[in-house]
Protein backbone atom coordinates (compact mmCIF):
# COMPACT_ATOMS: atom_id res chain seq x y z
CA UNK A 1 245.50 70.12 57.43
CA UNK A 2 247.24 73.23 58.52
CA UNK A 3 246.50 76.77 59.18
CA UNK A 4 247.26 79.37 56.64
CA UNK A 5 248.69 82.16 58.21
CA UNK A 6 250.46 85.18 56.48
CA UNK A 7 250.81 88.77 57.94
CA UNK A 8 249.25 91.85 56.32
CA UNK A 9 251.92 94.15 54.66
CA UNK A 10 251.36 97.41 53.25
CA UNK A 11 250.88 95.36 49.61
CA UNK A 12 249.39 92.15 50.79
CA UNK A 13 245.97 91.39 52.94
CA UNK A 14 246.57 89.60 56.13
CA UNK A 15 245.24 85.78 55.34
CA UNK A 16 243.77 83.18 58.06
CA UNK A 17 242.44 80.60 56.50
CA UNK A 18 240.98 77.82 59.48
CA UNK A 19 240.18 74.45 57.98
CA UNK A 20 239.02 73.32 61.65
CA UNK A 21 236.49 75.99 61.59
CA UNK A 22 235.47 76.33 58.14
CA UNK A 23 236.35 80.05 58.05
CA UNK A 24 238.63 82.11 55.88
CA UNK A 25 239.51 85.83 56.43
CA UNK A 26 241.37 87.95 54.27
CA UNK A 27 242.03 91.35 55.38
CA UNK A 28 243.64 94.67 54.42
CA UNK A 29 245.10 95.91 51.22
CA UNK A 30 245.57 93.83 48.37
CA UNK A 31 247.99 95.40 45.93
CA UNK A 32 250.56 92.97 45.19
CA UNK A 33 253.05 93.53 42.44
CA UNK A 34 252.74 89.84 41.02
CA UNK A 35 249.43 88.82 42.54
CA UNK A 36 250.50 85.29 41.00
CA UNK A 37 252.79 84.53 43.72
CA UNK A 38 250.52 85.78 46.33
CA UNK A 39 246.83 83.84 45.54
CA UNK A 40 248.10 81.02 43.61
CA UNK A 41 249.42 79.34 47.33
CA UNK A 42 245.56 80.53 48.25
CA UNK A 43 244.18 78.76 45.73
CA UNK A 44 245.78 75.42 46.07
CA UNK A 45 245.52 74.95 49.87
CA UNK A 46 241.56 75.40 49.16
CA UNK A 47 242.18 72.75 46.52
CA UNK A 48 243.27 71.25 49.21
CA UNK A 49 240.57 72.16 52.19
CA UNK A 50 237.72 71.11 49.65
CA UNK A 51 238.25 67.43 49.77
CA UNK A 52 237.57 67.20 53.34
CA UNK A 53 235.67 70.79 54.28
CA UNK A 54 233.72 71.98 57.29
CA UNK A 55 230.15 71.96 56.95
CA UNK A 56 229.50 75.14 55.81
CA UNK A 57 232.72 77.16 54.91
CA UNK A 58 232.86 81.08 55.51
CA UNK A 59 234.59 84.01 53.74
CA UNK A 60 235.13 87.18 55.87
CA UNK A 61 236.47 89.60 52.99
CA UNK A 62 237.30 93.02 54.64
CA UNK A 63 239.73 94.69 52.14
CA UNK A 64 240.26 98.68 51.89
CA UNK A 65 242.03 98.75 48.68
CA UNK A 66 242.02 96.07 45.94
CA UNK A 67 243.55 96.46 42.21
CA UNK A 68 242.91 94.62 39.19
CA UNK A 69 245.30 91.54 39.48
CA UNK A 70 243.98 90.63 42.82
CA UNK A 71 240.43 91.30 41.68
CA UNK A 72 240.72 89.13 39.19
CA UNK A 73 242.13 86.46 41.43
CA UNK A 74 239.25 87.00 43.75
CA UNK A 75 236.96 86.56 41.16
CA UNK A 76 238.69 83.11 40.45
CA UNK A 77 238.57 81.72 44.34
CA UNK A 78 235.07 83.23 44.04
CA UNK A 79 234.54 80.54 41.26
CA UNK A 80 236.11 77.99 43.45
CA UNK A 81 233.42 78.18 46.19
CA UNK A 82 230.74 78.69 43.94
CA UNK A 83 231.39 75.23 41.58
CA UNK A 84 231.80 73.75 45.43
CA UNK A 85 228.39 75.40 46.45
CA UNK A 86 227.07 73.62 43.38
CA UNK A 87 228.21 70.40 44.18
CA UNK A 88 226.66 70.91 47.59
CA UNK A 89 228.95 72.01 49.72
CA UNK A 90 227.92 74.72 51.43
CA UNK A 91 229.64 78.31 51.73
CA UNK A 92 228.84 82.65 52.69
CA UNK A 93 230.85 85.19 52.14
CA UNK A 94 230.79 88.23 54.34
CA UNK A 95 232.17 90.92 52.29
CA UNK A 96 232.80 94.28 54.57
CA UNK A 97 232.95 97.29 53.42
CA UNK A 98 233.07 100.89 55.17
CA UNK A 99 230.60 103.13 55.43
CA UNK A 100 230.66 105.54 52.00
CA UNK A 101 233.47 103.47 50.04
CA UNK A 102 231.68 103.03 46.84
CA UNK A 103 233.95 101.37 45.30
CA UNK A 104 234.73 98.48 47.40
CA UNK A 105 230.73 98.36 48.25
CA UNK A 106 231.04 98.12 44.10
CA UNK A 107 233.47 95.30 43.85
CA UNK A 108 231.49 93.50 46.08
CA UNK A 109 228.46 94.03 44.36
CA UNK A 110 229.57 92.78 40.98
CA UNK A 111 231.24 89.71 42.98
CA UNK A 112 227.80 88.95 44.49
CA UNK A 113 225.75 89.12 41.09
CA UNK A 114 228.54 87.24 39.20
CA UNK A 115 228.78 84.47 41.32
CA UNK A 116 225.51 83.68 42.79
CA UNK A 117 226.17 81.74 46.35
CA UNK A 118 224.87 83.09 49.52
CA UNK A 119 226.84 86.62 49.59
CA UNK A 120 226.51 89.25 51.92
CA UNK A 121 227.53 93.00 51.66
CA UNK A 122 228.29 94.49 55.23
CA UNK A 123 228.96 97.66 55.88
CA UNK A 124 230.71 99.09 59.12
CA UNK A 125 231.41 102.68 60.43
CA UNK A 126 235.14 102.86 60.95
């Protein structure tokens, strides 16, 4: 299985997805016009990563800026890992978030007590 690579835009997060090494990282803004088209390739290569995955799989999440159509896609990989936590497969997400940004400190919050798999909120000085 192959990389997933895509460059950060001023719309779009920058996406490295690693199946060697068990770790995802999506990064930057996530304001697409038809989120659709961005996540949905997301979603099935992890379709795709989950019937042979690394031991533990991790989720760096450092986003600035997220709006509603990719939070609600987030909240649906989110699901992803967590029926695949359930089924024992084993997963963290590292969600960053900089020092006095409420509101992605919020999102990440509400992701953490929604899904329920090992989650954690970490904050950085920029």
């Amino acid at each position: 299985m192959k990389k997933l690579i895509q460059k950060k835009t001023n719309n779009t997060p920058g996406i490295e997805f690693d199946p060697d090494a068990g770790l995802m990282k999506i990064e930057g803004r996530s304001i697409p016009e038809n989120p659709g088209d961005f996540f949905d390739p997301l979603i099935e290569w992890l379709d795709e990563y989950y019937k042979n995955p690394f031991e533990t799989t991790r989720f760096d999440i450092n986003l600035e800026y997220v709006n509603s159509g990719s939070s609600k896609y987030l909240l649906g990989i989110f699901r992803i890992l967590k029926k695949k936590h359930d089924d024992g497969k084993k997963c963290v997400i590292n969600w960053y978030y900089e020092e006095d940004d409420e509101a992605i400190y919020s999102l990440g919050e509400h992701y953490k007590n929604t899904i329920r798999v090992p989650f954690n909120l970490i904050e950085f000085i920029q």
